[in-house]
Protein backbone atom coordinates (compact mmCIF):
# COMPACT_ATOMS: atom_id res chain seq x y z
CA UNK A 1 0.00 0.00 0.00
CA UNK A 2 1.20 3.49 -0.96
CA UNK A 3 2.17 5.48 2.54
CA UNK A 4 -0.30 8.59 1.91
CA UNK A 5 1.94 12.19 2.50
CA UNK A 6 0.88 13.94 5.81
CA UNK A 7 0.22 17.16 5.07
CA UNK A 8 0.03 20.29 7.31
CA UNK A 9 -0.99 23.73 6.49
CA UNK A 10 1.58 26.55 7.70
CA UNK A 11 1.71 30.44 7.90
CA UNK A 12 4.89 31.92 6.05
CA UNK A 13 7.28 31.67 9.21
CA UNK A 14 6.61 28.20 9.89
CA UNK A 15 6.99 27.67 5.72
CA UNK A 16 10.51 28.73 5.65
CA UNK A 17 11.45 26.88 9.58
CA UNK A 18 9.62 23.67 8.41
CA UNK A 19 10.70 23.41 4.67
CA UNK A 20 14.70 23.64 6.42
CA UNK A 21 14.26 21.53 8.95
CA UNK A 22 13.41 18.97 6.21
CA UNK A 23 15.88 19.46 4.16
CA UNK A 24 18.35 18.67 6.83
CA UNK A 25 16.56 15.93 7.62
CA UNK A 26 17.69 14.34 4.54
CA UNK A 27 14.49 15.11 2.58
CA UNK A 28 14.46 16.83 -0.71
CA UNK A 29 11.65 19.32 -2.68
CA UNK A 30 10.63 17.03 -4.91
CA UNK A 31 7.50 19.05 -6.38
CA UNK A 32 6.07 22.59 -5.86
CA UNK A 33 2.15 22.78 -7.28
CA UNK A 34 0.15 25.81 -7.17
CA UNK A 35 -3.68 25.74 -7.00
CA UNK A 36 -6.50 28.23 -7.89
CA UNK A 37 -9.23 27.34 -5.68
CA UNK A 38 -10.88 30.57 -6.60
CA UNK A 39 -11.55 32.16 -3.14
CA UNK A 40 -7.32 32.21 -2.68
CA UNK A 41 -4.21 30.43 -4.34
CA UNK A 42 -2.65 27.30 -2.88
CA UNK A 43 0.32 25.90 -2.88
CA UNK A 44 1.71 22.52 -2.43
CA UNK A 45 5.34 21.77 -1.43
CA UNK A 46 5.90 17.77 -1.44
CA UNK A 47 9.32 16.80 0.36
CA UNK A 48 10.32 13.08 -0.26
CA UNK A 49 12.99 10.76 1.62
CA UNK A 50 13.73 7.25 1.31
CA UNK A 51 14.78 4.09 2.80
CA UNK A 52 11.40 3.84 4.56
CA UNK A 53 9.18 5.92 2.14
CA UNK A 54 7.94 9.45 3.55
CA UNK A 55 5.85 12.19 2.26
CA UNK A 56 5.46 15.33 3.71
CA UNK A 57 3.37 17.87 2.51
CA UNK A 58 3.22 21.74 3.44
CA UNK A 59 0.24 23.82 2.30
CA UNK A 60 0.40 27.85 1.97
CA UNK A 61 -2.79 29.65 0.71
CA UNK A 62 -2.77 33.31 -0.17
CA UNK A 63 -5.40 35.48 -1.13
CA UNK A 64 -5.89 35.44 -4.60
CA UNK A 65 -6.28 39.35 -5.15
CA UNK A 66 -2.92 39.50 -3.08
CA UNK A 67 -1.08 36.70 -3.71
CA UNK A 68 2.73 37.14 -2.03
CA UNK A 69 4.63 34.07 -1.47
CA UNK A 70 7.74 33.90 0.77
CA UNK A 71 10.44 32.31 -2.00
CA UNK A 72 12.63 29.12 -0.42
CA UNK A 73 15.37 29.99 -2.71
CA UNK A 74 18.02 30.29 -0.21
CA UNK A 75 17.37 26.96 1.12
CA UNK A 76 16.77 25.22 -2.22
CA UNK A 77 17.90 25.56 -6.09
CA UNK A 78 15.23 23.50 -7.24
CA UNK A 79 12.47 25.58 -5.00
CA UNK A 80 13.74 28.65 -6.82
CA UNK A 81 13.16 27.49 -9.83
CA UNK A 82 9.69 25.87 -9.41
CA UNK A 83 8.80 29.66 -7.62
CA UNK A 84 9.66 31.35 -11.30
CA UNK A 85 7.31 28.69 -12.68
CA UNK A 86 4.37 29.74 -10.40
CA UNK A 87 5.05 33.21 -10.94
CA UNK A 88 4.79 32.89 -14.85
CA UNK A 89 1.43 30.61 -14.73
CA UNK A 90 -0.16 31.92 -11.97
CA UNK A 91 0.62 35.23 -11.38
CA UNK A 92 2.37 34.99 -7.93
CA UNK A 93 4.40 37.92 -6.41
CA UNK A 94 7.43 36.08 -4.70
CA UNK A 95 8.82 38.08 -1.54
CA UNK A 96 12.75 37.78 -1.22
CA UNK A 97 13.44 35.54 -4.39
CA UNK A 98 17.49 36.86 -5.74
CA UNK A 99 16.38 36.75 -9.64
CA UNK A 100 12.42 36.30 -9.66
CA UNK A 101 12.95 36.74 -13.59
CA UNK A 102 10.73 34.54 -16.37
CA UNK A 103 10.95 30.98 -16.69
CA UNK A 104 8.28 29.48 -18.79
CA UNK A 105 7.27 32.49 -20.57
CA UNK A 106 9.33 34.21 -23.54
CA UNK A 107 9.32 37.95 -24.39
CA UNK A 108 6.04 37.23 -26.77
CA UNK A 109 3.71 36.21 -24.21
CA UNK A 110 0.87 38.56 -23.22
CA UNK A 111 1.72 40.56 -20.13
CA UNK A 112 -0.56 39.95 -17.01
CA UNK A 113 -2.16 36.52 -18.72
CA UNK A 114 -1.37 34.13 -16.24
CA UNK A 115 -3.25 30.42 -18.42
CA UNK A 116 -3.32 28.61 -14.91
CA UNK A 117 -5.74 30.62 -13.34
CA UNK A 118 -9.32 29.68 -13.35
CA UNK A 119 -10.35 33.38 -14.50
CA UNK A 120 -7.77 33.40 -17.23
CA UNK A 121 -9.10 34.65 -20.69
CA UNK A 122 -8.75 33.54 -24.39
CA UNK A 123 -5.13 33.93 -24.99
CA UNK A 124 -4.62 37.10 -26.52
CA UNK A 125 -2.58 37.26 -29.38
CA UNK A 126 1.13 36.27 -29.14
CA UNK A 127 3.97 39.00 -30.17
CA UNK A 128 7.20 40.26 -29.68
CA UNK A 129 6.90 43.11 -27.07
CA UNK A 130 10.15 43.02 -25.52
CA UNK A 131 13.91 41.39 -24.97
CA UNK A 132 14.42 38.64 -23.08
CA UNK A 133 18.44 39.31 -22.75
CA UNK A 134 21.36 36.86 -21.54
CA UNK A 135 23.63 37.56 -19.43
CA UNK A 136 26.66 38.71 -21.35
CA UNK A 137 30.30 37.54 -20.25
CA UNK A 138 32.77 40.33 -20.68
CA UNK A 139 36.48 40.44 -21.33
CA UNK A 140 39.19 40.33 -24.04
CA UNK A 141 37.96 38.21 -26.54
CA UNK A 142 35.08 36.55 -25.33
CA UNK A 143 32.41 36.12 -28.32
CA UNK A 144 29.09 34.40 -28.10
CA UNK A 145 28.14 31.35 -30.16
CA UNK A 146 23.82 30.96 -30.22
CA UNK A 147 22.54 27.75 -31.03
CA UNK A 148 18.97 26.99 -31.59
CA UNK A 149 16.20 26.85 -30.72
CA UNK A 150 16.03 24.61 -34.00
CA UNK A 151 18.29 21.89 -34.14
CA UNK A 152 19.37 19.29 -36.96
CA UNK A 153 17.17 16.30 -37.35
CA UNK A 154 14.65 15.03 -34.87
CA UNK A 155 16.04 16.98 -31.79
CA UNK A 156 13.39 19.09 -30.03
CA UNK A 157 13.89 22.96 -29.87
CA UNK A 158 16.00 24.69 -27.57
CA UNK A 159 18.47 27.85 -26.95
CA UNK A 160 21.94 27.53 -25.51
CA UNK A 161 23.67 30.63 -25.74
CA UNK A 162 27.62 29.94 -25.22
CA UNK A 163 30.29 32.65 -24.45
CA UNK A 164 33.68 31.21 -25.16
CA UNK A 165 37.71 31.97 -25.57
CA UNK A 166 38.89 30.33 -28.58
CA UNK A 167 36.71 27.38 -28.12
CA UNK A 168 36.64 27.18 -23.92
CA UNK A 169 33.04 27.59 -22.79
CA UNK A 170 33.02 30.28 -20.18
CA UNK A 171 29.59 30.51 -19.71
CA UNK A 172 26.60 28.29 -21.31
CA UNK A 173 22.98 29.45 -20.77
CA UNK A 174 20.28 26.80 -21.49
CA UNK A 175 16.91 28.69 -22.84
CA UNK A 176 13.85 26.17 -22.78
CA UNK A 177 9.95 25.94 -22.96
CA UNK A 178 9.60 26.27 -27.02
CA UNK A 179 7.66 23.12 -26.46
CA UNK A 180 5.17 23.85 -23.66
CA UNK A 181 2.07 22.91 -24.64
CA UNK A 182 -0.07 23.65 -21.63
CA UNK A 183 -0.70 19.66 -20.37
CA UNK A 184 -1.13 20.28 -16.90
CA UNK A 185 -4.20 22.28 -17.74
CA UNK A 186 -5.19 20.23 -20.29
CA UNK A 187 -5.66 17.24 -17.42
CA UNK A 188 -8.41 19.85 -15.86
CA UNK A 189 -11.84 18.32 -15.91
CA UNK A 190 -11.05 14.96 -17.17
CA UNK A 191 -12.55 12.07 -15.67
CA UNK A 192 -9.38 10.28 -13.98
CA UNK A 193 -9.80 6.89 -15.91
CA UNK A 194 -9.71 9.11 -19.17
CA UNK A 195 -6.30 11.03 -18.81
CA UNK A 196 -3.70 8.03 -18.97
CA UNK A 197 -3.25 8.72 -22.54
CA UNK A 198 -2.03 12.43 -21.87
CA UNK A 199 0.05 11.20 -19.37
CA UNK A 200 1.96 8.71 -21.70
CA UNK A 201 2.40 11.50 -24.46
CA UNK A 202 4.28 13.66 -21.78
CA UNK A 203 7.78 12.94 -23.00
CA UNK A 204 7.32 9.84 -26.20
CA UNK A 205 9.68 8.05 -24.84
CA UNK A 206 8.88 7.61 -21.16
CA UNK A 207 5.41 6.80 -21.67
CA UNK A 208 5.29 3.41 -19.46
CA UNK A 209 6.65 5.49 -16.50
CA UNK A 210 4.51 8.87 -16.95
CA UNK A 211 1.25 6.38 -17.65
CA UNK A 212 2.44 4.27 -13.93
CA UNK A 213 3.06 7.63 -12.01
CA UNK A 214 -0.24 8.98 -13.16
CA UNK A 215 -1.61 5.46 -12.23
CA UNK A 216 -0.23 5.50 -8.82
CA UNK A 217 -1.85 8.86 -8.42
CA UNK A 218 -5.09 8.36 -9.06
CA UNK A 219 -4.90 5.21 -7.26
CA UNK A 220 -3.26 7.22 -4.00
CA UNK A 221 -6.15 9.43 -4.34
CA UNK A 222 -8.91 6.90 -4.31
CA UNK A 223 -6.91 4.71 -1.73
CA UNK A 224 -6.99 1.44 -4.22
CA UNK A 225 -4.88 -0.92 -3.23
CA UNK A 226 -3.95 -3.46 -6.31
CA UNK A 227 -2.60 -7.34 -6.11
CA UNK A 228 1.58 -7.49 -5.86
CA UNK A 229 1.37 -9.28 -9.43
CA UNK A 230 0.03 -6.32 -10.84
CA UNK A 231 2.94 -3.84 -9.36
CA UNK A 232 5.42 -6.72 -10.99
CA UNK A 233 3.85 -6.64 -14.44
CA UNK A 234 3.98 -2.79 -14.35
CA UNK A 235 7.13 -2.69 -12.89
CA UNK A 236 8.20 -5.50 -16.23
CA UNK A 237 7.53 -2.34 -18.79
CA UNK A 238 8.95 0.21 -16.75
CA UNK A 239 12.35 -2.00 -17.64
CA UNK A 240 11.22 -2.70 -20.89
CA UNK A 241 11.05 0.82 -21.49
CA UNK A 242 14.47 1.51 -19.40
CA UNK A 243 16.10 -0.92 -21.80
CA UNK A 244 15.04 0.36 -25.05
CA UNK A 245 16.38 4.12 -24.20
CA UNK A 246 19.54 2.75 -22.51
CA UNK A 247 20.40 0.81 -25.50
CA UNK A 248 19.79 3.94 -27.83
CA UNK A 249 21.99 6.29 -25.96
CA UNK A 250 24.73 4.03 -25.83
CA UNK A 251 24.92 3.72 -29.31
CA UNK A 252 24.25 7.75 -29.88
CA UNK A 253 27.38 8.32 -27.48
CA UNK A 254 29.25 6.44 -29.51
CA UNK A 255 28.44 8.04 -33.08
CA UNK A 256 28.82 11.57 -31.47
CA UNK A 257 32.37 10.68 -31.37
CA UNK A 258 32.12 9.17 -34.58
CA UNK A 259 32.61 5.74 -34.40
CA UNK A 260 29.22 4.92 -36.63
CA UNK A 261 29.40 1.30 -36.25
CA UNK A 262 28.87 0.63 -32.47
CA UNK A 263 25.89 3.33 -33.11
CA UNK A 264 24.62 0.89 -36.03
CA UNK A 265 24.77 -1.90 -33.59
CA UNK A 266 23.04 -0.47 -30.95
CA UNK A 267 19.82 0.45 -33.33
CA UNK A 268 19.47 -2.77 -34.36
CA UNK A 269 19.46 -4.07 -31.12
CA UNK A 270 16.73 -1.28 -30.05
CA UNK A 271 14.79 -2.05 -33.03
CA UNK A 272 14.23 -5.81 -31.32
CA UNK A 273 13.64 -4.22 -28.04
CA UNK A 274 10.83 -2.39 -29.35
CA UNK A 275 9.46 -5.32 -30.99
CA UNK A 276 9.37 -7.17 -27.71
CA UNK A 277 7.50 -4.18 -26.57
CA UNK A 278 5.06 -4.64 -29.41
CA UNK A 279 4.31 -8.67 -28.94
CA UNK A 280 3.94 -7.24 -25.13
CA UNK A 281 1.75 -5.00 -25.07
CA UNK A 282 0.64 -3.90 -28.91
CA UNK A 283 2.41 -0.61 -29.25
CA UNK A 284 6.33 -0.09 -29.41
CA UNK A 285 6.51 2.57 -26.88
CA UNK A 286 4.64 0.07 -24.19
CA UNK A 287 1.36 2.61 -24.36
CA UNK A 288 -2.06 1.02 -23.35
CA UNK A 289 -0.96 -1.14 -20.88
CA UNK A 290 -0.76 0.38 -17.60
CA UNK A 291 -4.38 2.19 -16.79
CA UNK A 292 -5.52 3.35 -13.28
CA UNK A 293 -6.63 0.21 -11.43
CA UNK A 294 -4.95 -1.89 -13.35
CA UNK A 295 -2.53 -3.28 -15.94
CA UNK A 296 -3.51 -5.36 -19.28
CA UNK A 297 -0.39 -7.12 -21.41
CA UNK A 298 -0.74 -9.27 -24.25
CA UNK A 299 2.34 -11.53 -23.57
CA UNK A 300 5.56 -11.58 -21.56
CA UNK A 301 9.04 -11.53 -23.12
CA UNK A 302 11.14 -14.06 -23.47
CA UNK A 303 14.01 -14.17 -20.56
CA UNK A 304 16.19 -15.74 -23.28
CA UNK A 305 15.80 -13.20 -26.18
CA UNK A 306 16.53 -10.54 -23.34
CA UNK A 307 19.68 -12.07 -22.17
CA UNK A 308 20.95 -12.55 -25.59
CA UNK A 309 20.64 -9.11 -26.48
CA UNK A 310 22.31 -7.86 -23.11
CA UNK A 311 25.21 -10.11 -24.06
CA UNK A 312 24.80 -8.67 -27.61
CA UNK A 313 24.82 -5.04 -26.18
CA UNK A 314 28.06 -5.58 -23.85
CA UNK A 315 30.08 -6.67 -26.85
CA UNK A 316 29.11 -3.07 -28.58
CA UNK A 317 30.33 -1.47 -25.08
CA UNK A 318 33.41 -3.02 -24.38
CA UNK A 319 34.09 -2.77 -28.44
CA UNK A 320 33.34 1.19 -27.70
CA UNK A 321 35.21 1.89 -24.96
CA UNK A 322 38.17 -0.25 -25.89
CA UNK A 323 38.76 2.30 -28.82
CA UNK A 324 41.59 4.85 -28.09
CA UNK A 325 39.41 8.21 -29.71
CA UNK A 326 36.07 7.20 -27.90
CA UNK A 327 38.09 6.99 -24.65
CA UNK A 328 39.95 10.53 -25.21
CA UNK A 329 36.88 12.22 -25.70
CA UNK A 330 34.91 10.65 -22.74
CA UNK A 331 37.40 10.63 -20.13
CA UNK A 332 37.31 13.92 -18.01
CA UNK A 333 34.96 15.49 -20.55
CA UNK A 334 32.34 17.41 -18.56
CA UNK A 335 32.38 16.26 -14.74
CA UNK A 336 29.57 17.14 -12.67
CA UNK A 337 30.93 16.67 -8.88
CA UNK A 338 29.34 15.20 -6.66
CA UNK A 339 28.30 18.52 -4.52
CA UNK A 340 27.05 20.38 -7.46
CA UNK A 341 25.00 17.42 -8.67
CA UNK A 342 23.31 17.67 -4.94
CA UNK A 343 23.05 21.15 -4.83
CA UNK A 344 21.16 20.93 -7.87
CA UNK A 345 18.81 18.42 -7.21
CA UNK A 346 19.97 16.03 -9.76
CA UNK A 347 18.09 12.40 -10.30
CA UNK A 348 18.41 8.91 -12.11
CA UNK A 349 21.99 8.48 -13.92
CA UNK A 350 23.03 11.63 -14.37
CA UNK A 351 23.13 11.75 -10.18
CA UNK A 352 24.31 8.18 -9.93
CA UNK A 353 27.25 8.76 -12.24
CA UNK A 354 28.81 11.26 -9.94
CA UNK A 355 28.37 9.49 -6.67
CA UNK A 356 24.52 10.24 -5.50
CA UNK A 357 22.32 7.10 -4.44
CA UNK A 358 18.93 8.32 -5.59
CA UNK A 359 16.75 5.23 -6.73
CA UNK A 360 12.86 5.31 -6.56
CA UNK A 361 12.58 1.89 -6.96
CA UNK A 362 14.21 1.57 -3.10
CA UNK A 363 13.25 4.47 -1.92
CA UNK A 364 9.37 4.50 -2.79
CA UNK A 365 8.67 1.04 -3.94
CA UNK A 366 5.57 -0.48 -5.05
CA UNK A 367 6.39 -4.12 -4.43
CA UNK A 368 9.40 -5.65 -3.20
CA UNK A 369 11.92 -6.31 -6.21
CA UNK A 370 15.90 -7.54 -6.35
CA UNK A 371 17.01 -3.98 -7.68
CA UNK A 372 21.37 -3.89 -8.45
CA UNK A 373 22.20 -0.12 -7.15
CA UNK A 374 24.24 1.05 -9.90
CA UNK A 375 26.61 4.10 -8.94
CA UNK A 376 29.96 5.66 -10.57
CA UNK A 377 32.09 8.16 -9.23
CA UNK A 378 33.83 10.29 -11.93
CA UNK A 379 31.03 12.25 -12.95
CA UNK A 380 31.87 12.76 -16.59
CA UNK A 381 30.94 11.53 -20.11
CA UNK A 382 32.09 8.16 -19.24
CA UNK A 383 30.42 7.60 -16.31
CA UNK A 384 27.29 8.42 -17.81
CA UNK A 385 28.37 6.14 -20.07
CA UNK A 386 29.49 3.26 -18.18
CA UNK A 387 26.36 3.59 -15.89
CA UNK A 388 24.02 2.99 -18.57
CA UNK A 389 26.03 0.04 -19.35
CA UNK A 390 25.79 -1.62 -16.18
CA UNK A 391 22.06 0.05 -15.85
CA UNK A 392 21.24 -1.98 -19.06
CA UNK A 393 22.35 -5.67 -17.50
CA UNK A 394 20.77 -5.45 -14.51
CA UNK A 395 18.05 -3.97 -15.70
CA UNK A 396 18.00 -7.30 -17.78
CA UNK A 397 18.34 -9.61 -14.82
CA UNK A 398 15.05 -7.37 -13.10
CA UNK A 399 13.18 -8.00 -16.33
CA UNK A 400 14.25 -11.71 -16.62
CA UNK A 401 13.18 -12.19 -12.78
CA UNK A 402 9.80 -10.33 -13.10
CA UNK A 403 8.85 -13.05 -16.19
CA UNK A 404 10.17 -15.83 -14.63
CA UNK A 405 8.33 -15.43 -10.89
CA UNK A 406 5.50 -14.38 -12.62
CA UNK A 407 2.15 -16.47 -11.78
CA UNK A 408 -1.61 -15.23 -12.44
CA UNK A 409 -3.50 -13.17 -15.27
CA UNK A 410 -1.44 -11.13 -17.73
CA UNK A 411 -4.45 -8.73 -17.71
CA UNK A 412 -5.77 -7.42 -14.56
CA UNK A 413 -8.20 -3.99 -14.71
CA UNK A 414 -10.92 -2.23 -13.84
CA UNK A 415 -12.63 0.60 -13.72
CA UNK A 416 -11.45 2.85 -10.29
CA UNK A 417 -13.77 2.70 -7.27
CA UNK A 418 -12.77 4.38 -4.64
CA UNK A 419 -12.36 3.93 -1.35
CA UNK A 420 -12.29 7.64 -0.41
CA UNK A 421 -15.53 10.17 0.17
CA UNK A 422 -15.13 13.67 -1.18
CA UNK A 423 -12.24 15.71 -2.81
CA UNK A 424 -8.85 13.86 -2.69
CA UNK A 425 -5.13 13.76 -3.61
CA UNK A 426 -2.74 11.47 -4.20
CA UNK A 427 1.18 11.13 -4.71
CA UNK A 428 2.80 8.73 -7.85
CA UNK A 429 6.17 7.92 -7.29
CA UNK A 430 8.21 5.82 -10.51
CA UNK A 431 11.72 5.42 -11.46
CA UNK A 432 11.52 6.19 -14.67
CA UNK A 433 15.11 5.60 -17.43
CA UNK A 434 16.04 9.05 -16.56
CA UNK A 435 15.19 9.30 -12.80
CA UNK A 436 12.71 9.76 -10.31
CA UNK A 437 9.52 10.81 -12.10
CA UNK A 438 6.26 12.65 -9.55
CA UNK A 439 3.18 12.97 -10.14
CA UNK A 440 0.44 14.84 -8.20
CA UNK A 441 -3.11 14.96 -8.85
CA UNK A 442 -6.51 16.37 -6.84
CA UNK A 443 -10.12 15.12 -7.32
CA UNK A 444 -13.61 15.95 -7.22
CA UNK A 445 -16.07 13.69 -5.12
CA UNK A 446 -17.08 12.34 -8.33
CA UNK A 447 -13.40 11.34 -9.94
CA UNK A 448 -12.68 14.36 -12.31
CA UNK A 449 -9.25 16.04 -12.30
CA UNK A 450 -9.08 19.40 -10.47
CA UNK A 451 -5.33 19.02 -10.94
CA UNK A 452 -2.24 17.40 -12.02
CA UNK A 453 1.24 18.59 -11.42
CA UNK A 454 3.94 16.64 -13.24
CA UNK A 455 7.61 16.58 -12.28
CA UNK A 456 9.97 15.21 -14.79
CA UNK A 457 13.40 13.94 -13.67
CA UNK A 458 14.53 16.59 -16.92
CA UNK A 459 13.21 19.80 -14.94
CA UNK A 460 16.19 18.71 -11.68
CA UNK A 461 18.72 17.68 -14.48
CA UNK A 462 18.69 20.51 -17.45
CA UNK A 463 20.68 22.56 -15.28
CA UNK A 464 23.36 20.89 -13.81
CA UNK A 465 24.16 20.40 -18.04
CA UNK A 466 25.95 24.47 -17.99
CA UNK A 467 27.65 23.62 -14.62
CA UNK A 468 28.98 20.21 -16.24
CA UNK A 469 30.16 22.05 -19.50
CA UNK A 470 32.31 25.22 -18.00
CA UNK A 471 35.73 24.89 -19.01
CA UNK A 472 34.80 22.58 -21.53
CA UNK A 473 34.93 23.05 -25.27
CA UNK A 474 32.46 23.78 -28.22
CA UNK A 475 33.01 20.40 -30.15
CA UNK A 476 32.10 18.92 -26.79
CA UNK A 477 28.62 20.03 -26.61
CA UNK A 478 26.81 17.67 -28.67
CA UNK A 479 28.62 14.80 -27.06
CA UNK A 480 27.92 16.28 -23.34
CA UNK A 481 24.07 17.19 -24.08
CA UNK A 482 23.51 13.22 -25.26
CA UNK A 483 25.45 12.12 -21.97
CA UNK A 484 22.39 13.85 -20.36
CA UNK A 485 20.01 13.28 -22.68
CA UNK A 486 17.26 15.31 -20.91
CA UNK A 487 13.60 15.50 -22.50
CA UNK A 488 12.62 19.17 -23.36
CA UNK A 489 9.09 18.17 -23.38
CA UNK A 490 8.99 16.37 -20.30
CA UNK A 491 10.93 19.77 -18.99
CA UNK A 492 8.13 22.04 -20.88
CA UNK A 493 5.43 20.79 -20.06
């Protein structure tokens, strides 16, 4: 049974004193959600620790005509940055933030238009009405290099703005949000066993952890409380889906450096991944099969296909890293210590690789499951490398164990019936391929969607990508930027 988050309602002294005495307690801000409950605004600030699983949650309501909000930005990166959010969508005032400036919205949004808020009108129209200026690096010659927002190939849109000596990176600024669609409003008013299918179109290729998170939500909400063979099937794709994307970025890693072949080897062994995921559950990218209430798959892999390909996929590794050039340009390139990936809030590999134990799989399970901690040290390209290597085989060996215990109905669900009178909330908690993935929803008495907050692993991890790439060069970047290989639209929103 999911451990439902105690929540307690605080003035703005006790927001501050209570939000710091958590973080030294060894919790961290996992999620900031503000609400218009049209009397007064809301907010929500969910604080997670593992290793047992706790939830805390502190509530703040302003008035809605006044609405101030004391920032935690002193005591938090990430609360800084999810403060800028609320400011841009809902029109907040934040009292004490060091640089309250725009986050989600660019120099052609409407002024005063906040789309969160209940009263908000038809969008007026869209135009350029002002700068939205970088901050310059001075100094004998430093130049600036822009790139973006639009990128070769299938690469989603974004602006990194570098200022450079010869080809040192002084200063990289990350602009993001050309891809923000609106979803959390968009899950407004929907019944809850109708919104699954926005939640796996989040980020395309994390839809079997987005669609469980959401699941786990809902299912928090309504306190329903599912058979252990059902957390094991679900937990089957989430790998699935973990090995698919693991397989992909080892080969892309590779070909950034050029050496094309271990790339060409690595597609055609994620081209039979995704085919497993079709014979599983009908759709490559594992959509369908994980609903509120339930789960529903068509067949289970074969533990014998999957350990051939994980032998298959080792050979391209060790064949990659044994080359000479691919070593040179992963060794040392772009380390993100260990304090600034903690500092920053940083989740899933890109936190393991430089020495953080972050894992929600441990720290917030589901069901009990033989996970392999995987952890490097280094902090650069090749320990983002290396840890999706090891990720990948024991990632395997979880898949191979979920199939192989397995006993009872592929297909188990049904429509939610809850347990729970009147308006609730509820907490999803999944370890998705790129980290720790949140999800946060509230419901009417009669199971429509009053709101959703998502929480990508992307939105902790796009920043520590600058920190990781001062003093680094310019060829560098695309090679760095895959070793993250953050979602923009799971970071847009």
């Amino acid at each position: 049974m999911t451990p439902t988050a105690l929540r307690q309602r605080v003035t703005a002294a006790q927001l501050e004193e209570r939000a710091e005495h958590l973080l030294s307690a060894g919790f961290r801000l996992a999620l900031v959600a503000a609400h218009d409950d049209g009397d007064a605004l809301r907010v929500v600030y969910l604080f997670l620790a593992g290793w047992p699983d706790r939830r805390i949650e502190l509530e703040y309501v302003v008035p809605q005509d006044d609405p101030v909000v004391p920032s935690l930005a002193s005591l938090s990166f990430p609360a800084s940055r999810f403060e800028r959010e609320m400011a841009d969508l809902y029109g907040v005032r934040l009292q004490s933030h060091p640089r309250p400036r725009p986050l989600v919205r660019h120099a052609h949004w409407p002024q005063e238009w906040y789309p969160m808020r209940r009263d908000a009108p038809t969008p007026p129209a869209f135009t350029a009405t002002g700068g939205f200026p970088f901050v310059t690096v001075d100094g004998t010659g430093v130049y600036e290099i822009p790139v973006g927002p639009v990128h070769a190939g299938l690469i989603e849109p974004g602006h990194f703005r570098f200022s450079v000596v010869g080809e040192t990176i002084l200063r990289l600024k990350a602009r993001l949000w050309f891809v923000h669609r609106g979803v959390e409003k968009l899950f407004e008013g929907r019944p809850v066993d109708q919104a699954v299918n926005l939640a796996e179109r989040i980020s395309g290729d994390t839809s079997a952890a987005h669609a469980l998170a959401y699941s786990l939500a809902v299912e928090d909400a309504l306190d329903i409380d599912l058979p252990p063979h059902v957390h094991r099937l679900r937990a089957l794709l989430v790998e699935l889906e973990r090995l698919y994307n693991h397989a992909t970025d080892l080969g892309a890693l590779a070909n950034d450096v050029g050496f094309g072949i271990a790339n060409t080897h690595a597609q055609r062994i994620r081209e039979q991944l995704l085919r497993v995921n079709a014979t599983v559950t009908g759709h490559r990218l594992l959509r369908g099969a994980i609903v509120p209430g339930g789960v529903a798959l068509r067949g289970l892999p074969d533990p014998a296909h999957l350990q051939a390909l994980a032998v298959d996929l080792a050979e391209v590794a060790d064949l990659t890293l044994r080359n000479t050039l691919v070593a040179d340009r992963f060794d040392g390139t772009a380390v993100l210590h260990h304090d600034d990936a903690q500092s920053l809030g940083t989740l899933g590999y890109v936190a393991r690789a430089s020495g953080l134990r972050t894992d929600a799989r441990l720290e917030h399970p589901t069901t009990e499951l033989p996970i392999t901690e995987i952890t490097a040290s280094s902090g650069d390209v090749a320990a983002r490398y290396a840890l999706r290597r090891d990720e990948y085989a024991a990632s395997t060996a979880l898949a191979c164990y979920l199939v192989d215990a397995h006993s009872g109905p592929l297909s188990d669900a049904s429509a939610p019936a809850s347990g729970r009178t009147g308006a609730t909330s509820g907490v999803g908690i999944v370890e998705g391929w790129r980290g720790t993935i949140v999800h946060r929803v509230e419901t009417t008495p009669d199971h429509h969607l009053t709101r959703a907050k998502i929480v990508d692993p992307s939105w902790f991890n796009w920043p520590a990508l600058p920190v990781a790439m001062a003093d680094t060069i310019v060829p560098d970047f695309p090679l760095v930027n895959k070793s993250f290989n953050q979602s923009y639209a799971g970071n847009d929103l």
